[in-house]
Protein backbone atom coordinates (compact mmCIF):
# COMPACT_ATOMS: atom_id res chain seq x y z
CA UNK A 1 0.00 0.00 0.00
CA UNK A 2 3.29 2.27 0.78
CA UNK A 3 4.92 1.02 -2.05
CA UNK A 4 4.93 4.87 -3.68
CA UNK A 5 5.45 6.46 -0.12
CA UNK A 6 9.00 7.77 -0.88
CA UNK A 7 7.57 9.06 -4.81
CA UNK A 8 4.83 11.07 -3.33
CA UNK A 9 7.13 12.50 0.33
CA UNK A 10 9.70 14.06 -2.43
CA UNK A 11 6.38 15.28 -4.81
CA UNK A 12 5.31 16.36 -1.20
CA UNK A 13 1.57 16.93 -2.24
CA UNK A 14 0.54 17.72 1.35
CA UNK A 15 1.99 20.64 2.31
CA UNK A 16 0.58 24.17 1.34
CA UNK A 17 0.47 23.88 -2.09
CA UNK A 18 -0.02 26.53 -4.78
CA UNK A 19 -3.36 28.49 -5.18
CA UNK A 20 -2.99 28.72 -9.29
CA UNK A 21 -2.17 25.53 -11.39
CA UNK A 22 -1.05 27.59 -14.34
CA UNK A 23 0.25 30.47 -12.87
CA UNK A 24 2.37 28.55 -10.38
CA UNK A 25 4.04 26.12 -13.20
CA UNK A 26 4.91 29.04 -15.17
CA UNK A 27 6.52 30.90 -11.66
CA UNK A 28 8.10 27.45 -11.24
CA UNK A 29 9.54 27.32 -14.24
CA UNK A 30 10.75 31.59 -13.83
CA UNK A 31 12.26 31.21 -10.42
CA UNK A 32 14.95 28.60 -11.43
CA UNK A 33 17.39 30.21 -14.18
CA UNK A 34 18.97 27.68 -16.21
CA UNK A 35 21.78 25.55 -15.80
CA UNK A 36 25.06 25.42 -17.23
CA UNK A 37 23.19 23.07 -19.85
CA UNK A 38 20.27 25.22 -20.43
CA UNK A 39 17.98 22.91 -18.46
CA UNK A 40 15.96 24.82 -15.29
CA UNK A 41 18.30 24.39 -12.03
CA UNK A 42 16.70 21.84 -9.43
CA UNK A 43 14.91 24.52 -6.78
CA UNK A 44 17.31 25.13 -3.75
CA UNK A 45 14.63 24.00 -1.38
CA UNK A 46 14.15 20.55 -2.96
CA UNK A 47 18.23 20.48 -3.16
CA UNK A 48 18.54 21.94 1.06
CA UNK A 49 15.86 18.47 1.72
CA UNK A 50 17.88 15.92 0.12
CA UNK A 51 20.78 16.85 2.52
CA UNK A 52 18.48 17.17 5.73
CA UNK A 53 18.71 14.00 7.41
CA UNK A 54 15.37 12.45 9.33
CA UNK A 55 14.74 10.08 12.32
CA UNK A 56 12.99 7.68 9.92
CA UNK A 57 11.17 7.46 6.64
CA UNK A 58 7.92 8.94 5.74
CA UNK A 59 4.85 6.87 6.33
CA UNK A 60 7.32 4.38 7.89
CA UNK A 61 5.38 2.99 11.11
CA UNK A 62 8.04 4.80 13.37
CA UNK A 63 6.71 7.89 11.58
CA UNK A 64 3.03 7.60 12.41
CA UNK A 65 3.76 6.40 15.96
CA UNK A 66 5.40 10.19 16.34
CA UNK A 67 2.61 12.05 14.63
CA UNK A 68 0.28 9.79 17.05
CA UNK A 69 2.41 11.01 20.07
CA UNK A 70 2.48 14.64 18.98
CA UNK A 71 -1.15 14.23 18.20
CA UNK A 72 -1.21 12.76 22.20
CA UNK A 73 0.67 16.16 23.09
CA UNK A 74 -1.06 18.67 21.60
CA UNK A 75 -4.54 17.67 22.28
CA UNK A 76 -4.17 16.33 26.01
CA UNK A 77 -2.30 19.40 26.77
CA UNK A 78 -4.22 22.02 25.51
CA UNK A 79 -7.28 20.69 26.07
CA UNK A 80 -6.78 20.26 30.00
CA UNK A 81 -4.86 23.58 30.48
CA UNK A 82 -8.25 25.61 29.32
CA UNK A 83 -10.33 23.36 31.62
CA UNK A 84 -11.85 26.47 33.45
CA UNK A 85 -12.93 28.07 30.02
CA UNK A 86 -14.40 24.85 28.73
CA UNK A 87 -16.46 24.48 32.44
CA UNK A 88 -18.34 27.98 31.85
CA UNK A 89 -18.61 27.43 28.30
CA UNK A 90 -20.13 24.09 29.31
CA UNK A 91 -22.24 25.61 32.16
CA UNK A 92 -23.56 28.38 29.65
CA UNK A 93 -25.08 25.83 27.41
CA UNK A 94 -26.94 24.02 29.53
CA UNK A 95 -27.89 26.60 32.19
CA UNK A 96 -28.18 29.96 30.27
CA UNK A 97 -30.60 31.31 33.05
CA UNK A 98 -27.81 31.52 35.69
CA UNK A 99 -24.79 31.44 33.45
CA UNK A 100 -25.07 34.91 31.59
CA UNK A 101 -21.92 35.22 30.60
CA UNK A 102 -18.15 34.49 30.63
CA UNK A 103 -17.54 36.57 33.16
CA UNK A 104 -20.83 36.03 35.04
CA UNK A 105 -19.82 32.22 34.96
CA UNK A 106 -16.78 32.55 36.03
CA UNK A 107 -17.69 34.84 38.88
CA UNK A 108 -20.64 32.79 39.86
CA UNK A 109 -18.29 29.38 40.08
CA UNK A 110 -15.78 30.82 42.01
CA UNK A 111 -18.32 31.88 44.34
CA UNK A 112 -20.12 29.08 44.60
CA UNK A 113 -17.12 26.09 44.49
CA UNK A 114 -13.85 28.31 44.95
CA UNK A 115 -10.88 28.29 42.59
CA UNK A 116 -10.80 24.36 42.48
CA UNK A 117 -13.92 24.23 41.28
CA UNK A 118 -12.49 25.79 37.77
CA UNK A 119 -10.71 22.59 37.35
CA UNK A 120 -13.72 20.09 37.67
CA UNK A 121 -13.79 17.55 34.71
CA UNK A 122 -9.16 17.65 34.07
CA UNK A 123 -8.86 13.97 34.34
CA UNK A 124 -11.36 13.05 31.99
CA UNK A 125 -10.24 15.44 29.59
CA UNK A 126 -7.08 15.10 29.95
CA UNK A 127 -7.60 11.16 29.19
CA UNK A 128 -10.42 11.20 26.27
CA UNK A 129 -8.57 14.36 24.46
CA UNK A 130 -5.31 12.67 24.60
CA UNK A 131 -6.81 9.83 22.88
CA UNK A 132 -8.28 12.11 20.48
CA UNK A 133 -5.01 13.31 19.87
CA UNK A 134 -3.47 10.15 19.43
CA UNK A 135 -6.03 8.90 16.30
CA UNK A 136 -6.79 12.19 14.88
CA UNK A 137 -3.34 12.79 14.00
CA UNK A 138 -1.72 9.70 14.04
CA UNK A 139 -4.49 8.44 11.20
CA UNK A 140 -4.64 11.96 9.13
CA UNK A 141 -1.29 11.41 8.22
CA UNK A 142 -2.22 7.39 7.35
CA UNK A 143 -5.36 8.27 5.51
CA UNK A 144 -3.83 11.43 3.25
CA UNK A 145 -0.54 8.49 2.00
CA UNK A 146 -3.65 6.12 1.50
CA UNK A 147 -6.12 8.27 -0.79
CA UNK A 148 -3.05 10.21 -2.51
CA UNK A 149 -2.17 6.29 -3.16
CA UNK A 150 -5.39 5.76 -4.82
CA UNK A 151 -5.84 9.18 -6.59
CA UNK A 152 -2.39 8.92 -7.83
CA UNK A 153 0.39 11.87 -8.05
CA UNK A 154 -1.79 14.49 -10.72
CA UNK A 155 -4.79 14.05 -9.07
CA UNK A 156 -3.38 14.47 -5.37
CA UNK A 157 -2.15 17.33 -6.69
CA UNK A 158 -5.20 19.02 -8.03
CA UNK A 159 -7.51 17.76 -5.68
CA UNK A 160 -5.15 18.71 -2.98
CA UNK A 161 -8.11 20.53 -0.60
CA UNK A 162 -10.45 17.11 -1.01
CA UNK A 163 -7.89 14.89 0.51
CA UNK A 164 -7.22 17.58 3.37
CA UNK A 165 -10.79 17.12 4.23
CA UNK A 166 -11.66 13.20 3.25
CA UNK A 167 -8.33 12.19 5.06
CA UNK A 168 -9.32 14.66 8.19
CA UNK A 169 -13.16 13.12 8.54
CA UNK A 170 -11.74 9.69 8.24
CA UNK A 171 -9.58 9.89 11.10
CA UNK A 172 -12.03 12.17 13.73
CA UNK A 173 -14.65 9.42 12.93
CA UNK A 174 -12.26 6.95 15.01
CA UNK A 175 -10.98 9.81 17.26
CA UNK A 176 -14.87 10.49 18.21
CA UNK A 177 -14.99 6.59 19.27
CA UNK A 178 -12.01 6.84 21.29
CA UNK A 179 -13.51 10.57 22.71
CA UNK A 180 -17.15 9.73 23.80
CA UNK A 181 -16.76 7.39 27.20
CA UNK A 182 -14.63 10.32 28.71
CA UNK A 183 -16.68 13.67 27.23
CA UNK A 184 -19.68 12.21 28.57
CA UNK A 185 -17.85 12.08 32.17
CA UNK A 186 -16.30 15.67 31.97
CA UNK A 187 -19.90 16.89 30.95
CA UNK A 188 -21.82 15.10 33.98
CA UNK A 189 -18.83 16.57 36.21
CA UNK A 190 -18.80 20.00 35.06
CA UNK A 191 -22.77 20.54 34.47
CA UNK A 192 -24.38 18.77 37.43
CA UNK A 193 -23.76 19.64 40.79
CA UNK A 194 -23.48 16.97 43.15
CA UNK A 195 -23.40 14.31 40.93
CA UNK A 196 -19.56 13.72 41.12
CA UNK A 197 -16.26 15.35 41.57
CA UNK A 198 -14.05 13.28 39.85
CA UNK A 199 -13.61 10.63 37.38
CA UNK A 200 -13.23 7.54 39.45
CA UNK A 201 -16.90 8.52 41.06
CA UNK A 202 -18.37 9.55 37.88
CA UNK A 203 -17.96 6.91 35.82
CA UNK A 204 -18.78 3.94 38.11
CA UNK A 205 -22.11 6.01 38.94
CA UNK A 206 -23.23 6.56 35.05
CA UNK A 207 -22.19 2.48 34.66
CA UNK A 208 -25.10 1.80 37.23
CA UNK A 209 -27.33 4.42 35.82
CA UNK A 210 -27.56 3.59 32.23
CA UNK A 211 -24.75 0.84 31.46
CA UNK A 212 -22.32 1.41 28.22
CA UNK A 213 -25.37 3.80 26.30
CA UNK A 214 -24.53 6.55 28.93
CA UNK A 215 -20.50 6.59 27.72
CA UNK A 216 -21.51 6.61 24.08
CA UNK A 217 -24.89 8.12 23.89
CA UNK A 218 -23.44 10.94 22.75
CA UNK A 219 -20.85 9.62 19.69
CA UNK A 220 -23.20 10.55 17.09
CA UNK A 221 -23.54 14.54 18.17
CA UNK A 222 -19.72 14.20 18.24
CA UNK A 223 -19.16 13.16 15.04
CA UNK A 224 -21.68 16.13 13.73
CA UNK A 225 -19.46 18.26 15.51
CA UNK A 226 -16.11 17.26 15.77
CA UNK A 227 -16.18 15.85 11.88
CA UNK A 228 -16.57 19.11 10.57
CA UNK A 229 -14.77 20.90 12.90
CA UNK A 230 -11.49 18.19 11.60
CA UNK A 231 -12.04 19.13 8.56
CA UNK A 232 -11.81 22.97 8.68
CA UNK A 233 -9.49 22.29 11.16
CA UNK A 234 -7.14 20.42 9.02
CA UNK A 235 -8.14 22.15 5.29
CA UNK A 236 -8.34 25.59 6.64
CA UNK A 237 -4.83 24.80 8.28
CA UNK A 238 -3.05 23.42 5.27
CA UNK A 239 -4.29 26.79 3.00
CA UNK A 240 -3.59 29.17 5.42
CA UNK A 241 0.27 28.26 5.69
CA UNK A 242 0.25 28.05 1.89
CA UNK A 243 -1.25 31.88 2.22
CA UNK A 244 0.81 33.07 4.40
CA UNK A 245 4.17 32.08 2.66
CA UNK A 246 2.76 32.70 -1.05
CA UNK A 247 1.26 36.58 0.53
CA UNK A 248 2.82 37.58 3.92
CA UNK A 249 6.28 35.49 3.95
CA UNK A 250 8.75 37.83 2.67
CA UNK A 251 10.55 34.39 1.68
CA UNK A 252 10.34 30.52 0.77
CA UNK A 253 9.47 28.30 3.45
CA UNK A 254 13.21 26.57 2.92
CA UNK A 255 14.88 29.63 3.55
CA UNK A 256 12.86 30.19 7.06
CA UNK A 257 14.27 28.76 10.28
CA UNK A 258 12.66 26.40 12.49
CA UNK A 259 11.41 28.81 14.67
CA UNK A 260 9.89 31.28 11.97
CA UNK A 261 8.40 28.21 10.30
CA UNK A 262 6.70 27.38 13.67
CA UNK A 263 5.22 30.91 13.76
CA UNK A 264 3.75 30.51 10.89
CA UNK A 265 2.58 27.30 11.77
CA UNK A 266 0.58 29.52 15.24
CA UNK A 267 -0.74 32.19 13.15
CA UNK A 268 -2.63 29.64 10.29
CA UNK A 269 -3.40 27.61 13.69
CA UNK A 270 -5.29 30.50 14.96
CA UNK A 271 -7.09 31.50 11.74
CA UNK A 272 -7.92 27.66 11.45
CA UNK A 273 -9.64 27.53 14.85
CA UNK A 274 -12.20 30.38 14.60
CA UNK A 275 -13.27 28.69 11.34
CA UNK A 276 -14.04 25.38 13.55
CA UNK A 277 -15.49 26.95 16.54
CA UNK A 278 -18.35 28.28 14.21
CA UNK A 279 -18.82 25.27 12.12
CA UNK A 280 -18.96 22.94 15.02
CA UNK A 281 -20.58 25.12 17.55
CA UNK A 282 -24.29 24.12 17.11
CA UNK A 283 -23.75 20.73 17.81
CA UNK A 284 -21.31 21.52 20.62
CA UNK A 285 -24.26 22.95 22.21
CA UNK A 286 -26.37 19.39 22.12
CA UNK A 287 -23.82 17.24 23.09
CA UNK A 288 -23.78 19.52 26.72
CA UNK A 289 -26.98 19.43 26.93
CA UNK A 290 -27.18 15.71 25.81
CA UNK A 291 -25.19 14.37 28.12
CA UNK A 292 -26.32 15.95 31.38
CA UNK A 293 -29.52 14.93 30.60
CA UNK A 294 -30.99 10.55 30.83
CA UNK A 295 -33.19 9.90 28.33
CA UNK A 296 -33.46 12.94 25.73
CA UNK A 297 -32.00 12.09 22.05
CA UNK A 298 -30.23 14.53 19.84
CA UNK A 299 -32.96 15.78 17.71
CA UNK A 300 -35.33 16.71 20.72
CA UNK A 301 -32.71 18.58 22.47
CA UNK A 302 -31.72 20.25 19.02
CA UNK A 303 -35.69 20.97 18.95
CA UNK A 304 -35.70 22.69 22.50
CA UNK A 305 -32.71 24.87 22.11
CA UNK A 306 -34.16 26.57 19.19
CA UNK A 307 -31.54 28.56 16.85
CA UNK A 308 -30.47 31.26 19.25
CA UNK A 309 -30.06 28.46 22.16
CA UNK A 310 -27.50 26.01 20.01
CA UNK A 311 -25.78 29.15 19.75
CA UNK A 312 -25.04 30.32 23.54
CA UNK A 313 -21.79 30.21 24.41
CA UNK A 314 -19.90 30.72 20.91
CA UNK A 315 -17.68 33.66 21.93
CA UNK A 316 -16.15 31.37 24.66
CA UNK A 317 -15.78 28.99 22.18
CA UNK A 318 -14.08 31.21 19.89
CA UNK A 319 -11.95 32.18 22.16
CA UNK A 320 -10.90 28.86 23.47
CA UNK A 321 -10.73 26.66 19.87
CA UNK A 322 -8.86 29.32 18.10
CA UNK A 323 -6.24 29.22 20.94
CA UNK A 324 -6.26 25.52 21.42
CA UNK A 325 -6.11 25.19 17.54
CA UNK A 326 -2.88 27.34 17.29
CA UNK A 327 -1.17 25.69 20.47
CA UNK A 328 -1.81 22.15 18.80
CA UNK A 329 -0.71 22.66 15.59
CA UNK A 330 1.97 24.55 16.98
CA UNK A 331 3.01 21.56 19.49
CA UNK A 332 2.25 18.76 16.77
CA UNK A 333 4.56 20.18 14.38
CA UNK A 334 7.52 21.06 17.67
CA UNK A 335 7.55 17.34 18.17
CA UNK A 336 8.19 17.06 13.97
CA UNK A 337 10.90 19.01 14.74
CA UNK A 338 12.35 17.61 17.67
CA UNK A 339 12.05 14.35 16.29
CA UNK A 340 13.33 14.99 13.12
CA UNK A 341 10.57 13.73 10.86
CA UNK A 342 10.11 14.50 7.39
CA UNK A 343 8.75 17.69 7.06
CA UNK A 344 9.06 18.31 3.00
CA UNK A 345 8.98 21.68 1.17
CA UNK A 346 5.98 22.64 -0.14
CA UNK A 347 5.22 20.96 -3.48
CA UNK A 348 5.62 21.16 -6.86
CA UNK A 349 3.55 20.81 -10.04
CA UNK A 350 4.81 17.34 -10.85
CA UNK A 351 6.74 17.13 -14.51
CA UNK A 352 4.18 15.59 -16.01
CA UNK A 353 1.08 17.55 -15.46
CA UNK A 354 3.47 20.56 -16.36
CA UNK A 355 4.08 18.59 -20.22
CA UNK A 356 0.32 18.57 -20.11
CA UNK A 357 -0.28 21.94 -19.61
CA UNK A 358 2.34 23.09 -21.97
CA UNK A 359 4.31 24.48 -19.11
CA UNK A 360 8.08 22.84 -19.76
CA UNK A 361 10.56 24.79 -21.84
């Protein structure tokens, strides 16, 4: 199935490629003078790669155990550090009457449970996020060598975005799975008083209540909003960095250092995660309510909130995805780094859809 692994990591059709076919074979073709034989000069990026050396080889299983541990490390991480944030958010959704505001709900928690109160529901994130972590990114990078596999080099290359956001949804629909059992116990933790303080009482107590249906009751409002919030996540991610050096870069991506490329890497992280916090907010709002609740299914509680109700609590979410979007990406590709795993250019139009387009010299 990896047989054309190494082919398609030096064609590098993954990273930020150009926004106009035509245009960009043609700039290829200006920004390498000729040779001492007349033939275009190989691009000094491609020619800095070859010499880089890497940990392991891409799509090599060492390679997709790393991106599964940086996936572990950005995800876990960020996702228990803005515990407090996610408790109000949580608290606004499904208790808008007392919870006016972000700063009403944090002011009312603190008064009511005191500064540890803020960190109600770590463990369980901390567990089911690093899990998501593990399987979001760990199979993104499986799923984008196995569809550019079957769509071969051309059409990986045109259909670039598509892949982005088939390969993204493939791997949050197994990420969800991994997600629900520990979302449901954060939720119950953060939105019901009394019910339990920590994970070890929680989940025993939901067990007894309702069996296995009350851990994964609420997988399919997951996937409605975590799938789409994966694939802006991932898409919106992947064009933004191919923005940013193309408009706002004052030079190639090869010629940055690790440290500007990681800023770069922030910034598109950011943009990315406003983009998901609105496309995955409405169903955000029913799996809160969803799991607090015994008994009510998706569509009823999408029925009760109403349109202004599925939408309580999205400036807080804003606020909390687009920084948890820019610290992941921004970990995920530190531990790239650190590990020394192929991290290729961005792309090229490969040879032959340039003799198609009339584009060689």
């Amino acid at each position: 199935m990896f047989s054309s692994v190494a082919h398609l990591a030096r064609a590098n059709p993954f990273n930020a490629p150009h926004l106009q076919l035509v245009h960009d074979g043609l700039a290829d073709l200006r920004s390498s003078p000729p040779g001492p034989t007349g033939q275009p000069r190989r691009p000094r990026n491609l020619a800095a790669a070859a010499v880089e050396e890497y940990s392991c080889e891409f799509g090599s299983a060492k390679y997709y155990a790393l991106c599964g541990f940086g996936g572990v490390l950005s995800c876990g991480l960020t996702h228990t550090a803005v515990v407090p944030l996610d408790l109000v958010k949580c608290r606004m959704q499904v208790d808008p009457q007392k919870y006016k505001g972000i700063f009403n709900g944090f002011s009312v928690t603190l008064k009511e449970d005191g500064v540890r109160g803020l960190a109600k529901g770590w463990a369980p994130t901390f567990i089911g996020y690093s899990l998501q972590g593990l399987c979001k990114f760990g199979f993104y990078e499986v799923f984008k060598v196995l569809y550019s596999n079957m769509l071969g080099e051309e059409n990986t290359y045109l259909w670039r975005t598509s892949l982005y956001l088939a390969a993204s949804a493939s791997a949050e629909f197994f990420a969800d799975i991994a997600l629900a059992p520990m979302e449901a116990a954060k939720v119950r933790i953060q939105t019901q008083p009394g019910y339990a303080n920590t994970l070890r009482d929680a989940a025993p107590k939901m067990y007894k209540e309702e069996g296995l249906k009350a851990f994964y009751k609420g997988v399919a409002p997951l996937w409605m909003r975590q799938i789409p919030y994966t694939m802006m996540k991932f898409a919106c991610f992947e064009r933004t960095v191919e923005a940013l050096y193309k408009f706002v870069v004052p030079k190639p991506r090869s010629e940055c250092s690790k440290p500007e490329q990681l800023v770069v890497t922030f910034v598109a992280g950011y943009i990315a995660g406003v983009f998901c916090a609105i496309v995955s907010h409405p169903a955000d709002s029913v799996v809160s309510v969803l799991n607090k609740e015994k008994g009510s299914s998706a569509s009823q509680v999408l029925k009760r909130l109403g349109f202004k109700g599925v939408w309580k609590g999205l400036f807080a979410r804003i606020i909390m995805i687009g920084t948890l979007t820019a610290l992941q990406w921004f970990i995920y590709d530190s531990v790239k780094v650190y590990f020394r795993l192929p991290r290729p250019p961005p792309p090229e139009m490969p040879e032959s859809l340039k003799k198609k387009l009339g584009l060689t010299q």
